[in-house]
Protein backbone atom coordinates (compact mmCIF):
# COMPACT_ATOMS: atom_id res chain seq x y z
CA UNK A 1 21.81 -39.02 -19.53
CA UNK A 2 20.28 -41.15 -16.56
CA UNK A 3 19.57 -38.38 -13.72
CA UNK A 4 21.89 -39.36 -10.54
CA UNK A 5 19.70 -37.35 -7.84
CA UNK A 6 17.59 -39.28 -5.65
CA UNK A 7 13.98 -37.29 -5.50
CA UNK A 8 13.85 -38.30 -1.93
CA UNK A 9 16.50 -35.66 -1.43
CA UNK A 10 15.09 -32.87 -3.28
CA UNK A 11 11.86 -33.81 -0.79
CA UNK A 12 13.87 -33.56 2.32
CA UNK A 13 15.32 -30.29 0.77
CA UNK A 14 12.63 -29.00 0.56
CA UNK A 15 10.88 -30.00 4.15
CA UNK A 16 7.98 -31.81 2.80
CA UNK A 17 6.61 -34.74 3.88
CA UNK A 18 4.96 -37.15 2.20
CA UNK A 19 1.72 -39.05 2.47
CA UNK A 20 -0.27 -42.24 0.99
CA UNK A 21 -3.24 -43.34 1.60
CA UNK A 22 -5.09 -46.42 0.36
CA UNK A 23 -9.17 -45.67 1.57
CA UNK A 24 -9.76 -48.91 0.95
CA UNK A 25 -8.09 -50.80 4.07
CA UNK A 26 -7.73 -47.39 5.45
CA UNK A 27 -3.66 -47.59 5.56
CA UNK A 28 -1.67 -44.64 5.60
CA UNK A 29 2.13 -44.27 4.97
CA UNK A 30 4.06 -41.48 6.19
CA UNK A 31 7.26 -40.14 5.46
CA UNK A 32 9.44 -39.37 8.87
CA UNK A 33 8.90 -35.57 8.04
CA UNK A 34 4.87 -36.50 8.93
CA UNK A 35 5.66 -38.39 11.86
CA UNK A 36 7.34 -35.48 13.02
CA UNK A 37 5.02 -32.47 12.56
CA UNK A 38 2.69 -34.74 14.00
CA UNK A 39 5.05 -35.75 17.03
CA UNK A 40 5.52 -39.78 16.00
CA UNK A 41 8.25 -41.61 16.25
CA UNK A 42 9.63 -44.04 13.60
CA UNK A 43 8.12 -46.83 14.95
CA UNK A 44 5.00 -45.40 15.76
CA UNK A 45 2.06 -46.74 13.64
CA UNK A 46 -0.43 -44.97 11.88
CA UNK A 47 -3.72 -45.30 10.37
CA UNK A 48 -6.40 -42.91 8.71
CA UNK A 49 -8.06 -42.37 12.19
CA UNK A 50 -4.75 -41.34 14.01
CA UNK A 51 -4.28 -39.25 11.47
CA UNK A 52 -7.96 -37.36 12.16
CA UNK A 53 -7.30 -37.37 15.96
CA UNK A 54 -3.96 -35.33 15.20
CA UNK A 55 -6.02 -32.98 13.54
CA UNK A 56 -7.11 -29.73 15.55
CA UNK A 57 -10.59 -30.68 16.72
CA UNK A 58 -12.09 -27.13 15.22
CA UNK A 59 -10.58 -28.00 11.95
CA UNK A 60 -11.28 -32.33 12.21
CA UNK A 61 -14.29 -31.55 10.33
CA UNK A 62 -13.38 -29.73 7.27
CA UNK A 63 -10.25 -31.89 6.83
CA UNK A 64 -12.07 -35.10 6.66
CA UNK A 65 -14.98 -33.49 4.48
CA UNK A 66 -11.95 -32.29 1.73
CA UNK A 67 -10.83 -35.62 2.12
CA UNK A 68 -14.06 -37.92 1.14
CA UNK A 69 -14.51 -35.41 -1.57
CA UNK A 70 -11.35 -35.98 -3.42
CA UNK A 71 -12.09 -39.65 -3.14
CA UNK A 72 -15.65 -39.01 -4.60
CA UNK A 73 -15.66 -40.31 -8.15
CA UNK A 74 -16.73 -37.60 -10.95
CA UNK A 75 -15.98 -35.03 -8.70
CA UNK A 76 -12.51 -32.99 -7.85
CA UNK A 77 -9.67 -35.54 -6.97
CA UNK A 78 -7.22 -32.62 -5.80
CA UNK A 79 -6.59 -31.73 -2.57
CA UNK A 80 -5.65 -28.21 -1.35
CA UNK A 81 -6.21 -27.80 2.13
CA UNK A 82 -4.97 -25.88 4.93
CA UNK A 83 -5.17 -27.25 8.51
CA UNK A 84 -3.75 -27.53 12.71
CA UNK A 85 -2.10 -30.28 13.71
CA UNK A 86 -1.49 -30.87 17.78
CA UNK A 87 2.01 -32.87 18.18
CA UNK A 88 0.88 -35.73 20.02
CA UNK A 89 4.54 -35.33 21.68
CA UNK A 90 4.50 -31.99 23.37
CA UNK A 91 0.98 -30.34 22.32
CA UNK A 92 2.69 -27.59 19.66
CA UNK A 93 0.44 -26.41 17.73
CA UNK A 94 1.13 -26.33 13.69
CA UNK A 95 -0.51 -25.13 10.67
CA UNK A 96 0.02 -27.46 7.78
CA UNK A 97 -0.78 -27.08 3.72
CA UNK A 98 -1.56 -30.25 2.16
CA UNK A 99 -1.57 -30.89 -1.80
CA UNK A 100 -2.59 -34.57 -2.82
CA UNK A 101 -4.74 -36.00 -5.44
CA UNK A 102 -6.61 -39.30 -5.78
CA UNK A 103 -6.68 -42.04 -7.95
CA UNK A 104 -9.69 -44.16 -8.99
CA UNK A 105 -10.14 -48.02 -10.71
CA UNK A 106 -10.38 -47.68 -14.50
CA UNK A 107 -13.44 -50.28 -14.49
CA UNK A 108 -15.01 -49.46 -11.19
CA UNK A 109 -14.20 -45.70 -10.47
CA UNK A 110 -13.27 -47.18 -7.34
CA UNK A 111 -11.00 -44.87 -5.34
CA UNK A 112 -7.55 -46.41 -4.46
CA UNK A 113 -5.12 -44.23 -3.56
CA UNK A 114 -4.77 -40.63 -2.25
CA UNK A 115 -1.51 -39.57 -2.19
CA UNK A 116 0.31 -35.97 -1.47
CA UNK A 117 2.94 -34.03 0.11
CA UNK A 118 2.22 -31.45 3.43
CA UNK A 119 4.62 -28.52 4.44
CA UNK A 120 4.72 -26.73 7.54
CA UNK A 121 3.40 -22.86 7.34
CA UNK A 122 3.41 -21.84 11.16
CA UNK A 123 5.77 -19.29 10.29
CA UNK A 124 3.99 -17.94 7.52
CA UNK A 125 0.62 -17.83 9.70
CA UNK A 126 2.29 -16.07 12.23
CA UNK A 127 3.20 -13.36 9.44
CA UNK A 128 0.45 -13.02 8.17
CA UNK A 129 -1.44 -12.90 11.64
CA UNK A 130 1.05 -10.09 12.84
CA UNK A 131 0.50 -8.37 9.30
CA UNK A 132 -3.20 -8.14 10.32
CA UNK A 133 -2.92 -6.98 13.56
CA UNK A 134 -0.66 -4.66 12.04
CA UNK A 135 -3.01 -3.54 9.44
CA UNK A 136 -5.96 -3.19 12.33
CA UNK A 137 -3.46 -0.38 14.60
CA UNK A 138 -2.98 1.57 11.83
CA UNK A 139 -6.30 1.70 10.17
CA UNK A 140 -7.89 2.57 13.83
CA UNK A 141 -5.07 5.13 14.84
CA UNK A 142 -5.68 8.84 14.78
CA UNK A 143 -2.51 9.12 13.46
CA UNK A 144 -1.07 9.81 9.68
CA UNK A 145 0.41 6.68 8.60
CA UNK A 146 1.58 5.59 5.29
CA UNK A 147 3.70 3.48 3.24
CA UNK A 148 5.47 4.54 -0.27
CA UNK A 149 7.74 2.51 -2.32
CA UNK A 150 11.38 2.65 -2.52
CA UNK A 151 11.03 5.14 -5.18
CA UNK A 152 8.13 7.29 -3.18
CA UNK A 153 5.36 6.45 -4.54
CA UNK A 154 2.49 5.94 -1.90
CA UNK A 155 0.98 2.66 -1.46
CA UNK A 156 -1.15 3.10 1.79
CA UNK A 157 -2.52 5.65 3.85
CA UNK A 158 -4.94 4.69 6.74
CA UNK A 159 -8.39 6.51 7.10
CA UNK A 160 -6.82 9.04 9.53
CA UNK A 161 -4.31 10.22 7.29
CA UNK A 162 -6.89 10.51 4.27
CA UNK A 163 -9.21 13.11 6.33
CA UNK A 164 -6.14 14.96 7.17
CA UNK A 165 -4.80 15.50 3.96
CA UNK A 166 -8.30 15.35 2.17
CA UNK A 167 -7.66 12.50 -0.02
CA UNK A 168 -10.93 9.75 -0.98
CA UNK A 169 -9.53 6.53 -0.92
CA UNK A 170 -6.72 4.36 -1.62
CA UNK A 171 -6.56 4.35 -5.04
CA UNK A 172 -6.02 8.47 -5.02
CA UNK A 173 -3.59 8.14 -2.96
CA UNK A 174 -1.98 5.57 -5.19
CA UNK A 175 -1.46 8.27 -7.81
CA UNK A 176 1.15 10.00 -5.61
CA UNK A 177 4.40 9.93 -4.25
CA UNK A 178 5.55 11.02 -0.95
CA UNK A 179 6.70 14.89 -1.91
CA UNK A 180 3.09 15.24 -3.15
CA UNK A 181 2.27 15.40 0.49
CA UNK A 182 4.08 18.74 1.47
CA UNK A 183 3.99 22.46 1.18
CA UNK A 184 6.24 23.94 -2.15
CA UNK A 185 8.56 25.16 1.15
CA UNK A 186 8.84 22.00 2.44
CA UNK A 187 9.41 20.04 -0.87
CA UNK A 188 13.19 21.12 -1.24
CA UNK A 189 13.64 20.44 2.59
CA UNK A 190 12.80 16.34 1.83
CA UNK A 191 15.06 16.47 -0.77
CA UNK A 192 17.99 17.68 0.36
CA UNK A 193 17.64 17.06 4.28
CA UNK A 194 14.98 14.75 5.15
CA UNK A 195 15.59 11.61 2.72
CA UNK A 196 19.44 12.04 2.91
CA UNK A 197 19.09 11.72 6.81
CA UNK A 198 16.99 8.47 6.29
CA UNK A 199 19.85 7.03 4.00
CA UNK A 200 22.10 7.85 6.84
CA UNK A 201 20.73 7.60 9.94
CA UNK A 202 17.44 5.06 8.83
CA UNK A 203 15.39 7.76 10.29
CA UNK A 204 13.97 11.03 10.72
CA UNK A 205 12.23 12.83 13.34
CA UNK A 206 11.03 16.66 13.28
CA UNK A 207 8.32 18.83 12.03
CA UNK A 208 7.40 19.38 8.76
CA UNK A 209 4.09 20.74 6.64
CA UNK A 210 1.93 18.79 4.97
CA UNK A 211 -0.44 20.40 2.33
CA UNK A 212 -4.12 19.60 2.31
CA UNK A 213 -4.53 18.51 -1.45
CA UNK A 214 -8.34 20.12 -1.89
CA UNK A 215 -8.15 23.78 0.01
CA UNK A 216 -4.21 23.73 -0.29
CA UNK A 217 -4.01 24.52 3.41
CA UNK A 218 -0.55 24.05 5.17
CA UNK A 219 -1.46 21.50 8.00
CA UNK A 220 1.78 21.20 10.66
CA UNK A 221 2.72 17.71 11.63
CA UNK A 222 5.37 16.31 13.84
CA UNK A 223 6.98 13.91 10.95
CA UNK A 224 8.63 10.42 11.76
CA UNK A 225 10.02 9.05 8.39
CA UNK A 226 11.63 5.81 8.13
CA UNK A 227 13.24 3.54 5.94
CA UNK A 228 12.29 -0.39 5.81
CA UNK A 229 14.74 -2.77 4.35
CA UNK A 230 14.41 -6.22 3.61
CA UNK A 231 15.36 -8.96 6.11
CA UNK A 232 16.48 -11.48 3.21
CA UNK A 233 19.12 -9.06 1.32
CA UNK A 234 19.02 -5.74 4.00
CA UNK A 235 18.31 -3.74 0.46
CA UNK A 236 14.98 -0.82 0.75
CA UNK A 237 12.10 -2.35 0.75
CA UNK A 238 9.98 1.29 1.21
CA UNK A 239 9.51 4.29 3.69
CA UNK A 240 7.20 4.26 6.34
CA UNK A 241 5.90 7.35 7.94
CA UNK A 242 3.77 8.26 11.10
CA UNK A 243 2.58 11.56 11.28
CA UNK A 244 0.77 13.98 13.65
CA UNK A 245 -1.07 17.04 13.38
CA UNK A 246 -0.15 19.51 15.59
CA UNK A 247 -1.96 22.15 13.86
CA UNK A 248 -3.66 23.29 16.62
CA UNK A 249 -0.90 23.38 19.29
CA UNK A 250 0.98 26.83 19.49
CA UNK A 251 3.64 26.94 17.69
CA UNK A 252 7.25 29.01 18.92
CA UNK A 253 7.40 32.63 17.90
CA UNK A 254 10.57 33.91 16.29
CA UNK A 255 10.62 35.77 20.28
CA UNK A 256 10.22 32.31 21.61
CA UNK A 257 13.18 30.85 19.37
CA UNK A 258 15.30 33.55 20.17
CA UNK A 259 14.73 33.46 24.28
CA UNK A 260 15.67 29.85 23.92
CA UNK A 261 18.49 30.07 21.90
CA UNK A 262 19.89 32.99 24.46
CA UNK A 263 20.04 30.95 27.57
CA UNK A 264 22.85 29.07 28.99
CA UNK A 265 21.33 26.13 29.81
CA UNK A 266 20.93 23.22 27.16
CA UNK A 267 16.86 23.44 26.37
CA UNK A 268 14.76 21.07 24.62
CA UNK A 269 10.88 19.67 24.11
CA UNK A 270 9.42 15.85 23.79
CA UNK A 271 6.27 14.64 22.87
CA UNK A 272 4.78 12.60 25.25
CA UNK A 273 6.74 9.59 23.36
CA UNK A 274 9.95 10.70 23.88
CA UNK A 275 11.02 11.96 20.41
CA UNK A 276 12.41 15.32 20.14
CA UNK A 277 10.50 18.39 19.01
CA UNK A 278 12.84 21.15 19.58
CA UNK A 279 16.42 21.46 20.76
CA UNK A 280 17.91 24.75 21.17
CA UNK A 281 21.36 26.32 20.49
CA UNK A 282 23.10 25.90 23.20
CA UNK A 283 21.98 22.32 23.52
CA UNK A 284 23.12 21.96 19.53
CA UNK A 285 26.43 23.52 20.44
CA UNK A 286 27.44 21.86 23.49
CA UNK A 287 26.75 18.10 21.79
CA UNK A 288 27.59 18.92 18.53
CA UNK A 289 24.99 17.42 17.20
CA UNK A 290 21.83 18.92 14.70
CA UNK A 291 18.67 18.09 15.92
CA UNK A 292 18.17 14.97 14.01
CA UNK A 293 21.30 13.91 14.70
CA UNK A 294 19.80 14.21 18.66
CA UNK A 295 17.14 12.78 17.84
CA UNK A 296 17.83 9.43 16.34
CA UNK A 297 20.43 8.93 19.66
CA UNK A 298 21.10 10.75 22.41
CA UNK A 299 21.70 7.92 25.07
CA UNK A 300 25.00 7.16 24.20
CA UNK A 301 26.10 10.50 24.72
CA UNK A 302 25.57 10.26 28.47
CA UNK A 303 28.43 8.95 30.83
CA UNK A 304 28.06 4.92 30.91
CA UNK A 305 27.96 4.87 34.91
CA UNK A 306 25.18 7.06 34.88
CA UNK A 307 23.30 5.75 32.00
CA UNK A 308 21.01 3.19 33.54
CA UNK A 309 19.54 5.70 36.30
CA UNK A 310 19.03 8.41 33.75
CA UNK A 311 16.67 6.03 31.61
CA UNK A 312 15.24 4.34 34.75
CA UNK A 313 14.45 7.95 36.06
CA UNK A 314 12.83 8.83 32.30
CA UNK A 315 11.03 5.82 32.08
CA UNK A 316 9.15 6.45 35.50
CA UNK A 317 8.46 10.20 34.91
CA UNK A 318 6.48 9.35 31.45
CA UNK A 319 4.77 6.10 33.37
CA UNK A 320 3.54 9.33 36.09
CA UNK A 321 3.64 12.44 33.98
CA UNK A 322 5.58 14.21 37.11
CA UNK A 323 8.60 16.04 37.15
CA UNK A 324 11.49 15.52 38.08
CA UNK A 325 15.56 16.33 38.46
CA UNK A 326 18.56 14.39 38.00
CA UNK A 327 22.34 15.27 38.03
CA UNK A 328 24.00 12.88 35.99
CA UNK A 329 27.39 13.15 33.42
CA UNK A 330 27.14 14.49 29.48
CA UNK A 331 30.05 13.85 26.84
CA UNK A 332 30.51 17.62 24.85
CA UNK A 333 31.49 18.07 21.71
CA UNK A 334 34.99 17.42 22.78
CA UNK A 335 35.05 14.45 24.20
CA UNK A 336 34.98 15.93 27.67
CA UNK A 337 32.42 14.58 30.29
CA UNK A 338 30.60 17.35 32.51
CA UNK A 339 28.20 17.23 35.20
CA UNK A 340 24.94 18.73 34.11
CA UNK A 341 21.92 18.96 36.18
CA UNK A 342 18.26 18.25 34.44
CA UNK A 343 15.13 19.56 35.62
CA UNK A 344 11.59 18.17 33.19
CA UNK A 345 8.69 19.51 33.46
CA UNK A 346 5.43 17.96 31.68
CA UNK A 347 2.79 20.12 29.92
CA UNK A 348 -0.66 19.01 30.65
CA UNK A 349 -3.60 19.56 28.88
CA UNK A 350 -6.58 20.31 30.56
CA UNK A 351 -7.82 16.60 31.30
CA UNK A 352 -4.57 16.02 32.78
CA UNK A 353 -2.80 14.43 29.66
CA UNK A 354 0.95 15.28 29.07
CA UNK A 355 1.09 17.16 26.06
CA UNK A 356 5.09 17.71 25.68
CA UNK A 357 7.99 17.80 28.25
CA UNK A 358 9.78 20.57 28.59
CA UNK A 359 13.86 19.81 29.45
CA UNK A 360 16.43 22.18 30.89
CA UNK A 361 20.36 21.12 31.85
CA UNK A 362 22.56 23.20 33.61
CA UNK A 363 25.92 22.64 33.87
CA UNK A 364 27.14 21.92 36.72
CA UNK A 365 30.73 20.61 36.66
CA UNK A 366 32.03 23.50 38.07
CA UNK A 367 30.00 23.10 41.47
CA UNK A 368 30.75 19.14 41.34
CA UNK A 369 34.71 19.87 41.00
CA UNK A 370 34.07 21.86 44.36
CA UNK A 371 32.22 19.26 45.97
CA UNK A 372 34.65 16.95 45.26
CA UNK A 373 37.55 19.27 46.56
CA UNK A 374 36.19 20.41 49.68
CA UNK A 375 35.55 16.65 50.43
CA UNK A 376 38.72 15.37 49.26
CA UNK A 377 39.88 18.47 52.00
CA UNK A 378 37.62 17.32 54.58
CA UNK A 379 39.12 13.66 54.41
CA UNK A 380 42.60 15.21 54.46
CA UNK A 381 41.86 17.02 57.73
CA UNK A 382 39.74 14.13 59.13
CA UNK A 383 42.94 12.13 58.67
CA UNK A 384 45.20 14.89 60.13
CA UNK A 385 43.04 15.33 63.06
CA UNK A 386 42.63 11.57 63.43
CA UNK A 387 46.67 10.91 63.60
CA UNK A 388 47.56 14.08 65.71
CA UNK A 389 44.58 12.44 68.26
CA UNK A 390 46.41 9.08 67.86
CA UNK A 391 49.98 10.71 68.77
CA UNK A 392 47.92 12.38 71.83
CA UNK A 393 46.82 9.40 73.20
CA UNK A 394 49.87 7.70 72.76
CA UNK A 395 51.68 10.39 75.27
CA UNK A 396 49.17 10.22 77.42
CA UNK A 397 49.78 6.81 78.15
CA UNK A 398 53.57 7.38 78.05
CA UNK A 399 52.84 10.46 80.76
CA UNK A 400 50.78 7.65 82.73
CA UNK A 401 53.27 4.89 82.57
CA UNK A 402 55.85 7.14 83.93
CA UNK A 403 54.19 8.56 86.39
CA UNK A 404 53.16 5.18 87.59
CA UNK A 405 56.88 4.11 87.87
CA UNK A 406 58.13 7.06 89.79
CA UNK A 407 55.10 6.21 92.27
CA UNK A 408 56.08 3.00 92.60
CA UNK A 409 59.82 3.97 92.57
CA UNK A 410 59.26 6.65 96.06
């Protein structure tokens, strides 16, 4: 059955361009995918050299050098190269793969014809570039960070989080999955809390206990777990987790929980990145929201006229690590808007650093219903008083204008 589909199309499909050259009158044909990624027109004409001068001048080199060696004879005819091109149209900068392979004279081993297609990779670079930097934060942070399959098993842990756990290298870690990482306590807590609330919410912010696999230690982190889909078909692609060891910081007595929980006011903690440590009763009850809940959102609970200047006053109080107060409007439980005022204070550590903020909000509506009464009073009066002082002056000029006419009349 003859096949009806013109290659050329599966080419185009495919974005590759195509390229033939004959080394021995130095003519090169292009397909109008070339000309572009080079920045040529149609009409445009092109020869081995204008192809070189395309060429990034770093990589000129090592192109041409691939080159004369596919057209060596007894050697490797293939070509499998990756290289810049500069447009010669607006100066964008592209990396290109190029496959080709050359053909020799059967007598004279002559070579007469390189030919191949090239395919733009910028994107794929870019990737990979952004994978490395990537790769370079997390191996230098002093943070835990890992990755772990959609079914848990652990597939990286930087250096930081292997001394903090106790764990050699990668290919331990490789023999567990993520529950391996906490206490017995704290086991049943992922299960049933922490992973649902991922599936839910794509995230998870509180503290947890890791265990440290060779004394068996329970180390305290602040745990941020977080679910990473694909961007092709949204389905899990794994869990990624950034974890710090608060070990070492004081930790809230029961007495502590319980003086917290007691108070009126709505009372909570941050780490110096703004994610929640500790929200208290009140807080819990007035929102009516758990603390995960709070803190994978809590923006969109606040009034939308006052939203802006709450975040704008947030923003500048981390950039300064000073307090600072701000009266602005919170949606309860029920729907209801009141008038709360906050007052955050930042812990510092003895270098100065801001080791958590501290966050009280009192409610206020009452006062601000008040406010708003006496003034609305105020402006009733102010208008009384202004039209009683506008009748006045009207009789006074009626008094004047009569006495004028009886002047004039004796």
């Amino acid at each position: 059955m003859p096949d009806d589909h013109d290659p050329r199309d599966a080419v185009a499909a495919a974005d590759l361009g195509v390229w033939d050259f004959y080394p021995q009158t130095g003519a090169l044909v292009w397909s109008q995918r070339c000309r572009a990624l080079f920045g040529l027109s149609a009409e445009a004409s092109v020869d081995y050299g204008g192809f070189l001068r395309g060429v990034h001048i770093d990589d000129r080199a090592r192109v041409s050098q691939a080159v004369q060696r596919a057209l060596t004879a007894g050697g490797d005819p293939r070509v499998d190269l990756e290289y810049r091109c500069v447009s010669a149209a607006d100066g964008t900068l592209r990396w290109l793969w190029a496959l080709g392979e050359a053909s020799f004279d059967a007598t004279t081993h002559v070579p007469s014809r390189l030919v191949g297609v090239v395919i733009d990779i910028t994107e794929r670079k870019q990737r990979a570039l952004q994978d490395r930097n990537l790769s370079q934060v997390a191996e230098s942070s002093a943070d835990f960070i890992a990755y772990a399959s959609p079914e848990g098993k652990l597939l990286y842990l930087n250096p930081a989080g292997l001394a903090l756990v106790g764990l050699e290298d990668l290919a331990e870690v490789r023999g567990h999955e993520m529950i391996d990482f906490f206490t017995p306590e704290d086991q049943q807590r992922l299960r049933t809390e922490i992973l649902p609330a991922v599936q839910q919410y794509t995230r998870w912010v509180g503290e947890s206990r890791f265990r440290h696999f060779r004394s068996g230690r329970a180390i305290d982190v602040h745990y941020n777990l977080f679910r990473v889909d694909d961007p092709a078909t949204g389905a899990l692609a794994g869990y990624a987790t950034v974890a710090v060891d608060i070990s070492r910081r004081e930790r809230p007595t029961e007495d502590h929980r319980f003086l917290a929980d007691s108070v009126p006011q709505l009372l909570s903690t941050l780490n110096p990145a703004g994610d929640l440590t500790y929200v208290n009763r009140r807080a819990r009850e007035f929102t009516g929201r758990t603390h995960e809940e709070l803190s994978l959102n809590w923006t969109d609970l606040v009034h939308p006229d006052d939203l802006e200047r709450t975040l704008t006053a947030w923003t500048a109080a981390q950039a300064s690590g000073c307090a600072y107060q701000l009266e602005y409007r919170l949606r309860r439980r029920d729907g209801a808007y009141r008038w709360v005022l906050l007052h955050a204070v930042p812990q510092h550590d003895a270098d100065g650093r801001v080791l958590q903020w501290v966050r009280s909000s009192t409610d206020i509506h009452a006062i601000k219903e008040n406010q708003q009464e006496l003034q609305a009073r105020d402006f009733e009066v102010s208008t009384r008083d202004l039209d009683l002082e506008r009748k006045l002056e009207a009789a006074a000029r009626r008094i004047l204008e009569l006495e004028t006419q009886l002047a004039r009349s004796g």
